[in-house]
C-alpha atoms as a PDB file:
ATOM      1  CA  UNK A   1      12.199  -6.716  -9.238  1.00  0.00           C
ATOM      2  CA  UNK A   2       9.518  -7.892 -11.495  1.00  0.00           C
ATOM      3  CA  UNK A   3       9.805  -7.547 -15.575  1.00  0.00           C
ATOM      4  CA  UNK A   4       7.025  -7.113 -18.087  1.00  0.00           C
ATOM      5  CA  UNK A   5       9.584  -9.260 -20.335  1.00  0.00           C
ATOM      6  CA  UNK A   6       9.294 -12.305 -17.687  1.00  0.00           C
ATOM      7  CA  UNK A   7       5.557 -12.591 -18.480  1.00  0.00           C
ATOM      8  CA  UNK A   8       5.081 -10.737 -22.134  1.00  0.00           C
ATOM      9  CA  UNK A   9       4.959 -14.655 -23.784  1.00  0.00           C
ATOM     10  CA  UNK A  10       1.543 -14.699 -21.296  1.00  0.00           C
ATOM     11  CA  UNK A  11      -0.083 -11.776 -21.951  1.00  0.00           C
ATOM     12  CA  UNK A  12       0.395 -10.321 -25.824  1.00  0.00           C
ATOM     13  CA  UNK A  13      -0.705 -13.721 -27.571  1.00  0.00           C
ATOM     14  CA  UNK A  14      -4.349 -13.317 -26.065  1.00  0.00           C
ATOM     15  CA  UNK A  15      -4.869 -10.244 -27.636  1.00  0.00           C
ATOM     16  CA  UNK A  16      -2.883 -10.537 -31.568  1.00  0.00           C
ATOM     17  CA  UNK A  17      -5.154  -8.330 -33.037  1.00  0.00           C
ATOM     18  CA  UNK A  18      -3.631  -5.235 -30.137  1.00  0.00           C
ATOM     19  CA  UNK A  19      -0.978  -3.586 -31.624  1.00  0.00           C
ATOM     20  CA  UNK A  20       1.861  -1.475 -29.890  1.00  0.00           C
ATOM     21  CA  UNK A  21       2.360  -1.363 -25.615  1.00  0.00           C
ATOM     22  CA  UNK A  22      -1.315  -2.858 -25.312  1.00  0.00           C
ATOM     23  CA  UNK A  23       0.750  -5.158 -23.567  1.00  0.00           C
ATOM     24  CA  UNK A  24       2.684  -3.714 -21.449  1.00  0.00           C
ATOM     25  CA  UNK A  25       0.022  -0.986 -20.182  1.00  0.00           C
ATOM     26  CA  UNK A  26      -1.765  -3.985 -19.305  1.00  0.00           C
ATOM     27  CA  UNK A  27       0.932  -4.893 -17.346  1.00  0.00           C
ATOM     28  CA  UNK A  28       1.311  -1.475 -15.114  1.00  0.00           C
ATOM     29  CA  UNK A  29      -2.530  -1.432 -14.865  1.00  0.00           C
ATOM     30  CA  UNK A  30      -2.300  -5.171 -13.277  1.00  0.00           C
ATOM     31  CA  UNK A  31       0.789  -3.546 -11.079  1.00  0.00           C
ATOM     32  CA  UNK A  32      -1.346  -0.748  -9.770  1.00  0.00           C
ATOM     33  CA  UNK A  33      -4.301  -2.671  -8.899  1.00  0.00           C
ATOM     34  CA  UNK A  34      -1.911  -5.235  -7.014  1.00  0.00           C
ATOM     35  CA  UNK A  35      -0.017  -2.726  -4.852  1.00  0.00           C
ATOM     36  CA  UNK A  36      -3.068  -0.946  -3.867  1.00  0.00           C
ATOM     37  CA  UNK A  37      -4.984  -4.041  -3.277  1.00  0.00           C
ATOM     38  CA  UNK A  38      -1.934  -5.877  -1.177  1.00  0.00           C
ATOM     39  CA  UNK A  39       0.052  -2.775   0.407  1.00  0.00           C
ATOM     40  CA  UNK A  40       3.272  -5.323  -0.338  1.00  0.00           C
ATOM     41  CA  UNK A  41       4.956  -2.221  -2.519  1.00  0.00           C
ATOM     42  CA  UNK A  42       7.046  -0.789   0.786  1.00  0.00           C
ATOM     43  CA  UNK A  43      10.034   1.687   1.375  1.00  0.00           C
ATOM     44  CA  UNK A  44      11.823   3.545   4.009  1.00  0.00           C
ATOM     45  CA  UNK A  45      10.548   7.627   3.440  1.00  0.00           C
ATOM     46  CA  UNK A  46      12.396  10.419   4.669  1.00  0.00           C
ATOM     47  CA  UNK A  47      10.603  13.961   4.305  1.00  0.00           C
ATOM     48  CA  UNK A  48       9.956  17.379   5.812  1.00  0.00           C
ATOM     49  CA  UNK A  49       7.024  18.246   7.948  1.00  0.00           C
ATOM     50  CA  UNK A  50       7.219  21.923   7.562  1.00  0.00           C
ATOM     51  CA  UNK A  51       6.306  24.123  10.657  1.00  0.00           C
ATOM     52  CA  UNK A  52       2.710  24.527  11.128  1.00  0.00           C
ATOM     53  CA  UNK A  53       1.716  22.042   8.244  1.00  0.00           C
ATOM     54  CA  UNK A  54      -1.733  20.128   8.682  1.00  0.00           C
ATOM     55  CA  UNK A  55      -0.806  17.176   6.758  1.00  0.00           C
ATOM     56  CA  UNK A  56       2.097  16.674   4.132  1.00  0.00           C
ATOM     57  CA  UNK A  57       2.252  14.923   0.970  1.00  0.00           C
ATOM     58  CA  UNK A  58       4.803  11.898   0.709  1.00  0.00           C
ATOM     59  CA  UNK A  59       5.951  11.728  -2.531  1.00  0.00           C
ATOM     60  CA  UNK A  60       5.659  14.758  -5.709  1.00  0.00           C
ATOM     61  CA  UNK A  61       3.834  12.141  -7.850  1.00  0.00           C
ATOM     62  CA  UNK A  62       5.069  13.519 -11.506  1.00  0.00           C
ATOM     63  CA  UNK A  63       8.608  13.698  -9.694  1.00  0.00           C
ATOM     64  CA  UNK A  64       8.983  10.719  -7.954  1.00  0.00           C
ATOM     65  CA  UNK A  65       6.856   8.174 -10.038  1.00  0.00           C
ATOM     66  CA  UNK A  66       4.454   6.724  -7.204  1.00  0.00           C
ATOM     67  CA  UNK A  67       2.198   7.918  -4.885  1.00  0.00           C
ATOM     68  CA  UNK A  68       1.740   6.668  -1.468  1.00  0.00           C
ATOM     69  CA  UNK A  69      -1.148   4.634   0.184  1.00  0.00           C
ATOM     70  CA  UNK A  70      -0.750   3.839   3.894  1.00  0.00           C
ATOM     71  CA  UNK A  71       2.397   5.079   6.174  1.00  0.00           C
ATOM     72  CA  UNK A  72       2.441   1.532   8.706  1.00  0.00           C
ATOM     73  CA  UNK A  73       5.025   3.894  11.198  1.00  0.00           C
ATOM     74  CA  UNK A  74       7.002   7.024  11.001  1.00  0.00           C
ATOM     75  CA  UNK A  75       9.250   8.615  13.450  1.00  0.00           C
ATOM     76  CA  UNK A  76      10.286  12.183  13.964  1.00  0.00           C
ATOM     77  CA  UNK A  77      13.974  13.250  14.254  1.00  0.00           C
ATOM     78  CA  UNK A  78      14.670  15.315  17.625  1.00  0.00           C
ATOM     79  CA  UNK A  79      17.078  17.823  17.535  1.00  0.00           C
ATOM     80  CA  UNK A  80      20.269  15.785  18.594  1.00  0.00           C
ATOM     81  CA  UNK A  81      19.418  13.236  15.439  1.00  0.00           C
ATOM     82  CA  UNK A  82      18.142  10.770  17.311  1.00  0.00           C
ATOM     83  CA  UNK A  83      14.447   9.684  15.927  1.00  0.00           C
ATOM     84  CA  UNK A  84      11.559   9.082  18.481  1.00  0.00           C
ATOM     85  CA  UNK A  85       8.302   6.823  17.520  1.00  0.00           C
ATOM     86  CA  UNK A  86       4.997   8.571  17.081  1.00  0.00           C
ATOM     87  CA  UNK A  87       1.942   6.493  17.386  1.00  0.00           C
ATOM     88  CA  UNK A  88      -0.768   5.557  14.859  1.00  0.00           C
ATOM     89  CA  UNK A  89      -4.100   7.323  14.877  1.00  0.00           C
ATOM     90  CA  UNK A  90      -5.999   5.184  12.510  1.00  0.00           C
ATOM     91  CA  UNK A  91      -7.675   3.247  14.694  1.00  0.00           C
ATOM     92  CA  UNK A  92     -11.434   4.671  14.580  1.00  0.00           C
ATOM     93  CA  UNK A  93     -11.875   3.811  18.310  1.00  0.00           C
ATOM     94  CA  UNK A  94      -8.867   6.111  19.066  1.00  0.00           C
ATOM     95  CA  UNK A  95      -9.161   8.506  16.147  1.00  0.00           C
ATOM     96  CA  UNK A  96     -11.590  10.792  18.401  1.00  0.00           C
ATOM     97  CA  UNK A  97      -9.840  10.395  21.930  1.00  0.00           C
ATOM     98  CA  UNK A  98      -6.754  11.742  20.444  1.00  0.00           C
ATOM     99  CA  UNK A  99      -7.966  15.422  18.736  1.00  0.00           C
ATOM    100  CA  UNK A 100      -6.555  18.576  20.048  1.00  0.00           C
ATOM    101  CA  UNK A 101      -9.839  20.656  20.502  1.00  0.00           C
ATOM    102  CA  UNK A 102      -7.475  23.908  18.850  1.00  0.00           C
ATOM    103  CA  UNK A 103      -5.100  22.150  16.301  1.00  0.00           C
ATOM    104  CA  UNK A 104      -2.583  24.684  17.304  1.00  0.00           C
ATOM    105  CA  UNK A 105       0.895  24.017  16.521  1.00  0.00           C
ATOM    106  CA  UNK A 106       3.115  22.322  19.318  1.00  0.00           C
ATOM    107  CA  UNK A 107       4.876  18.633  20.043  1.00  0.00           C
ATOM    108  CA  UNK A 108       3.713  15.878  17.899  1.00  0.00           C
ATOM    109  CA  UNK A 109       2.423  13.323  19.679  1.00  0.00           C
ATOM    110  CA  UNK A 110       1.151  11.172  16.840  1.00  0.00           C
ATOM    111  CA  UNK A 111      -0.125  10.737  13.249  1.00  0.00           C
ATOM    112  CA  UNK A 112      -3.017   9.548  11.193  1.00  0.00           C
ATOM    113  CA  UNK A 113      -2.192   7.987   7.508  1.00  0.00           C
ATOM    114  CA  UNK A 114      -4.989   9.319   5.432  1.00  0.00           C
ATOM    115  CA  UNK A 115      -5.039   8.766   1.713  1.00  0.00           C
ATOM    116  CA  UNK A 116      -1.679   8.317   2.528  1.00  0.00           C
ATOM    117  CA  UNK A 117      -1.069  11.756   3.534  1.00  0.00           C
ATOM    118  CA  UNK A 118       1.103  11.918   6.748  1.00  0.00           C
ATOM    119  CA  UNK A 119      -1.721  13.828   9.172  1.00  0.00           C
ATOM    120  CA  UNK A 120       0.256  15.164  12.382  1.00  0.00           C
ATOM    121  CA  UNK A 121      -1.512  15.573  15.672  1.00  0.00           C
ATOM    122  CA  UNK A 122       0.057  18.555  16.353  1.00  0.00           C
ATOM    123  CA  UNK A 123       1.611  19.962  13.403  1.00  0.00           C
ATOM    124  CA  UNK A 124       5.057  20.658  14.427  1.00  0.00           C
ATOM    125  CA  UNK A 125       5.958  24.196  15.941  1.00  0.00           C
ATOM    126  CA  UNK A 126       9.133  23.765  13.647  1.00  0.00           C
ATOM    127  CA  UNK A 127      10.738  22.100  10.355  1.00  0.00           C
ATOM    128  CA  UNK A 128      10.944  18.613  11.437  1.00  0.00           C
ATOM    129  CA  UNK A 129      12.349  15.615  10.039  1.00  0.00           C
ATOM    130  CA  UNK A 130      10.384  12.409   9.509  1.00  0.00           C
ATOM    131  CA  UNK A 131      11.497   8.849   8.912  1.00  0.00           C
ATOM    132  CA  UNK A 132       8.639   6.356   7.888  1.00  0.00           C
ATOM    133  CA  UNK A 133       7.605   3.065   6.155  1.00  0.00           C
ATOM    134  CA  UNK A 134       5.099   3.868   3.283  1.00  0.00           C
ATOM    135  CA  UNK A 135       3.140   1.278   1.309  1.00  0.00           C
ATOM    136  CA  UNK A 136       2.888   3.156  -2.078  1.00  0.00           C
ATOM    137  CA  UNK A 137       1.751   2.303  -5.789  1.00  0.00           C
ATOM    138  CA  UNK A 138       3.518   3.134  -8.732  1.00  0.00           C
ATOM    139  CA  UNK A 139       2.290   5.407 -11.568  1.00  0.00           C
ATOM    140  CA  UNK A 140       3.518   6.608 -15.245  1.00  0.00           C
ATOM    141  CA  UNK A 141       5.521   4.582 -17.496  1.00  0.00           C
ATOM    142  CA  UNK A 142       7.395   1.653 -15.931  1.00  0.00           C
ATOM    143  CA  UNK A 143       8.099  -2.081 -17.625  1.00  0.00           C
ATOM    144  CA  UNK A 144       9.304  -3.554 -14.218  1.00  0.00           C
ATOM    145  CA  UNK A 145       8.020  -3.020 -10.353  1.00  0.00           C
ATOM    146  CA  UNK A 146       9.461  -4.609  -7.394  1.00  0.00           C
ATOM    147  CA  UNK A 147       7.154  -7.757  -6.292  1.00  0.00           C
ATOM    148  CA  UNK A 148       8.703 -10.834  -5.821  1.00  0.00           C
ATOM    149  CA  UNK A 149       8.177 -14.284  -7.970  1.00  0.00           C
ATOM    150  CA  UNK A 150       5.303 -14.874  -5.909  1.00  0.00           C
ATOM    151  CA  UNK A 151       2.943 -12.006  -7.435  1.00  0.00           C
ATOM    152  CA  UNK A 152       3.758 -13.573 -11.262  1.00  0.00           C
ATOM    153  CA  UNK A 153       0.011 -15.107 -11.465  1.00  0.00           C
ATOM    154  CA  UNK A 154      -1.472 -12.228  -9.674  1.00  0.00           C
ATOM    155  CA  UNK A 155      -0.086  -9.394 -12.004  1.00  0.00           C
ATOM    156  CA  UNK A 156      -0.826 -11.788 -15.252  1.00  0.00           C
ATOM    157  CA  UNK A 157      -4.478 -12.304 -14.109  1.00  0.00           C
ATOM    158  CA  UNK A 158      -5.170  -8.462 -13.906  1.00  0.00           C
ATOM    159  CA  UNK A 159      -3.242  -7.346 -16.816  1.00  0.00           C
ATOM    160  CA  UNK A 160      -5.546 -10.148 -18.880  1.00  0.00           C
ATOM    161  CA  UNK A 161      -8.500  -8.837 -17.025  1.00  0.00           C
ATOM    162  CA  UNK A 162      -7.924  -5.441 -18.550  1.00  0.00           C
ATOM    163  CA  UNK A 163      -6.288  -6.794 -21.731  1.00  0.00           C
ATOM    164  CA  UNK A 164      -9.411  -9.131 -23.059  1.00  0.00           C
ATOM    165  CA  UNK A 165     -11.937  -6.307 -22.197  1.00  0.00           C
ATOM    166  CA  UNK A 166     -10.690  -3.875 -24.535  1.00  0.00           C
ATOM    167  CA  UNK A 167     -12.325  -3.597 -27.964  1.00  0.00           C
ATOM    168  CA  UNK A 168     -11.560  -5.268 -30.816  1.00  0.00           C
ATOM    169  CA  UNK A 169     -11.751  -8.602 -32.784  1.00  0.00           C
ATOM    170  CA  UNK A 170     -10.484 -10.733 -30.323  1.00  0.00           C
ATOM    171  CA  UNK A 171     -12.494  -9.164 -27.390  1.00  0.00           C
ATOM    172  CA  UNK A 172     -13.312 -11.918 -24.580  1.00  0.00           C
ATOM    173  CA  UNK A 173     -15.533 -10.794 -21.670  1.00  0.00           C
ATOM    174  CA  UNK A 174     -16.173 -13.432 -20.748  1.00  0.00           C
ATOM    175  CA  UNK A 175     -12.304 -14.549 -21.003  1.00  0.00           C
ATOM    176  CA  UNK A 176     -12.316 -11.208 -18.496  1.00  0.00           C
ATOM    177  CA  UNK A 177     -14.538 -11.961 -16.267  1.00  0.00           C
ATOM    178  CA  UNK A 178     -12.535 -15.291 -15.429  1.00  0.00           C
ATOM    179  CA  UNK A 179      -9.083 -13.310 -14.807  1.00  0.00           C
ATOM    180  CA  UNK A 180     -10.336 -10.834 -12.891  1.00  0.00           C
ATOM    181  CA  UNK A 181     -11.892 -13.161 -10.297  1.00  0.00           C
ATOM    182  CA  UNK A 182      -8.688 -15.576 -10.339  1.00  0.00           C
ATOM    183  CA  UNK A 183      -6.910 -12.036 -10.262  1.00  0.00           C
ATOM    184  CA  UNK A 184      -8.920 -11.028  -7.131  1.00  0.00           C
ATOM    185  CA  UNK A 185      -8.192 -14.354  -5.198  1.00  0.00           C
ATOM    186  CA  UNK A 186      -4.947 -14.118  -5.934  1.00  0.00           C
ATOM    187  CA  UNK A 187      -4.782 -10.871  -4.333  1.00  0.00           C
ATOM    188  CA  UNK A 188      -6.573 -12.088  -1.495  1.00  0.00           C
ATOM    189  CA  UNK A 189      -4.162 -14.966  -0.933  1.00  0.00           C
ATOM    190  CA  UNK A 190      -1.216 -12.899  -1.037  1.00  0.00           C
ATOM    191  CA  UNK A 191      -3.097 -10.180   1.185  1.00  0.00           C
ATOM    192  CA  UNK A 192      -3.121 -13.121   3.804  1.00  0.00           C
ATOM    193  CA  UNK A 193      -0.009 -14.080   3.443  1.00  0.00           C
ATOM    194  CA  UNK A 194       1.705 -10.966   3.151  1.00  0.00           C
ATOM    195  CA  UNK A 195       0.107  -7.937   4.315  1.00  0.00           C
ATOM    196  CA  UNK A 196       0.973  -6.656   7.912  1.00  0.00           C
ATOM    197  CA  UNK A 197      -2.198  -5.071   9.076  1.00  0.00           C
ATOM    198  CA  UNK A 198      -3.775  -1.554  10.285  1.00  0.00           C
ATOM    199  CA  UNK A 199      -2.743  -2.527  14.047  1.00  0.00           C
ATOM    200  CA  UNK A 200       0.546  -4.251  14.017  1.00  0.00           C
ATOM    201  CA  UNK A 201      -0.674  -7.649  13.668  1.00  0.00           C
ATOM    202  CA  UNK A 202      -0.037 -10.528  10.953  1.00  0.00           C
ATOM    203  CA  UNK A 203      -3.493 -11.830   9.102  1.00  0.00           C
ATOM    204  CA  UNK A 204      -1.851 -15.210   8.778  1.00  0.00           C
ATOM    205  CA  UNK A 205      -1.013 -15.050  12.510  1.00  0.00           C
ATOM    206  CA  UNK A 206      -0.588 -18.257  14.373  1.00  0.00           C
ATOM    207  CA  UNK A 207      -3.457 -19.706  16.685  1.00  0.00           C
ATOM    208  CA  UNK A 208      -4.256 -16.506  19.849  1.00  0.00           C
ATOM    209  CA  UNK A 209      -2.398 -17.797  22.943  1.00  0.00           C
ATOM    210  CA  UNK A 210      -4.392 -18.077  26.006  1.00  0.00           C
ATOM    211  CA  UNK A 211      -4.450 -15.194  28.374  1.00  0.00           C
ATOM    212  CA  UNK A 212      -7.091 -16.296  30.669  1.00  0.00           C
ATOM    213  CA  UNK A 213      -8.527 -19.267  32.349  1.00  0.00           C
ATOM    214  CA  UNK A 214     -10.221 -20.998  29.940  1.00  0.00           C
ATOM    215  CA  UNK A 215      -8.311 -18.648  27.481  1.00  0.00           C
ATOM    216  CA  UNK A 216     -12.237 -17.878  26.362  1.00  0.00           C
ATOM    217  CA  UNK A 217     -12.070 -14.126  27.463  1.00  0.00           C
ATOM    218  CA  UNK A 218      -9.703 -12.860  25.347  1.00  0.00           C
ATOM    219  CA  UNK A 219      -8.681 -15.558  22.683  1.00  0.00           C
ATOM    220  CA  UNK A 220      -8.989 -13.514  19.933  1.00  0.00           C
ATOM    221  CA  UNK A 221      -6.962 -10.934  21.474  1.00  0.00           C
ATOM    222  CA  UNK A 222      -4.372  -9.186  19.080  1.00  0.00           C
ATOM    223  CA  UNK A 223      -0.994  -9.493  20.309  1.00  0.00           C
ATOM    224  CA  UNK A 224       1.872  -6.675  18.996  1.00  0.00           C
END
């Protein structure tokens, strides 16, 4: 868990003429831009596909404080408890091959993440229980999120990018401009680093093993 506290001494002496939570808002802007830009925010979800449902909403944003952005795998519970995998849709060269003609309601055999939105393909014929890993941002009025050590410069380069742009007599745009580009590097580093992506495969994977003779075929191959 990361605290505004840890990097307050940072942020609040760039802008002395900002009086009140300038600060810390700053902060949870910075912390917002981070998780949606990295997907590293992650948690186990359970919730309740109700019978016949198109798509379902993870979280009640003004309930539980964050709303979701990608679901990276979800499982449905079967009725002797056990949970069974359900495969990802997202892929656009799959997306197609894999609508029902009639969305009627039957077996789920898959889901699509959009806007992440848990998208069923078929909505369930009955209440049914899902278990799944959701990449989600927080929202309203929070001093700490949970990034590691790691995402300290990150979240102090956007909260300065928004911080120096606001008006006043210390305004710095061009003070801005420089944070927000060190701010989007470092969310590009820790995207590489970090992020597992759309298809099950590391960006920072190792060097593609050779699968052919030559290994010139298919050396770029992803591997799951």
């Amino acid at each position: 868990m990361f605290a505004y506290e840890y990097i307050r001494d940072r942020i609040d002496p760039m802008r002395p003429d900002l009086k009140g939570r300038m600060g810390q808002l700053a902060f949870q802007v910075a912390a917002r831009r981070l998780a949606t830009e990295t997907l590293d925010l992650q948690e186990e979800v359970i919730f309740l596909a109700t019978a016949g449902s198109v798509y379902t909403q993870i979280y009640t944003p003004d309930v539980d404080w964050r709303v979701a952005l990608y679901i990276f795998k979800a499982e449905y519970q079967k009725p002797d408890g056990h949970y069974h995998p359900l495969p990802l849709f997202n892929q656009d060269a799959l997306r197609d091959l894999t609508k029902h003609t009639h969305n009627d309601s039957g077996d789920m055999k898959g889901y699509t993440s959009v806007d992440g939105n848990f998208w069923p393909n078929r909505p369930p014929a009955i209440d049914t229980q899902i278990r799944a890993w959701v990449a989600y941002k927080p929202i309203g009025d929070f001093d700490e999120v949970d990034f590691g050590p790691d995402y300290e410069d990150a979240l102090i380069q956007g909260a300065l990018a928004h911080l120096l742009r606001l008006p006043g007599e210390h305004r710095d745009p061009q003070g801005a401009e420089t944070a927000e580009v060190r701010f989007e590097s470092e969310c590009s580093h820790l995207r590489g680093i970090n992020l597992i992506g759309d298809v099950g495969y590391s960006r920072a994977s190792e060097k593609p093993r050779k699968h052919h003779f030559g290994g010139a075929m298919r050396s770029n191959m992803l591997r799951y």
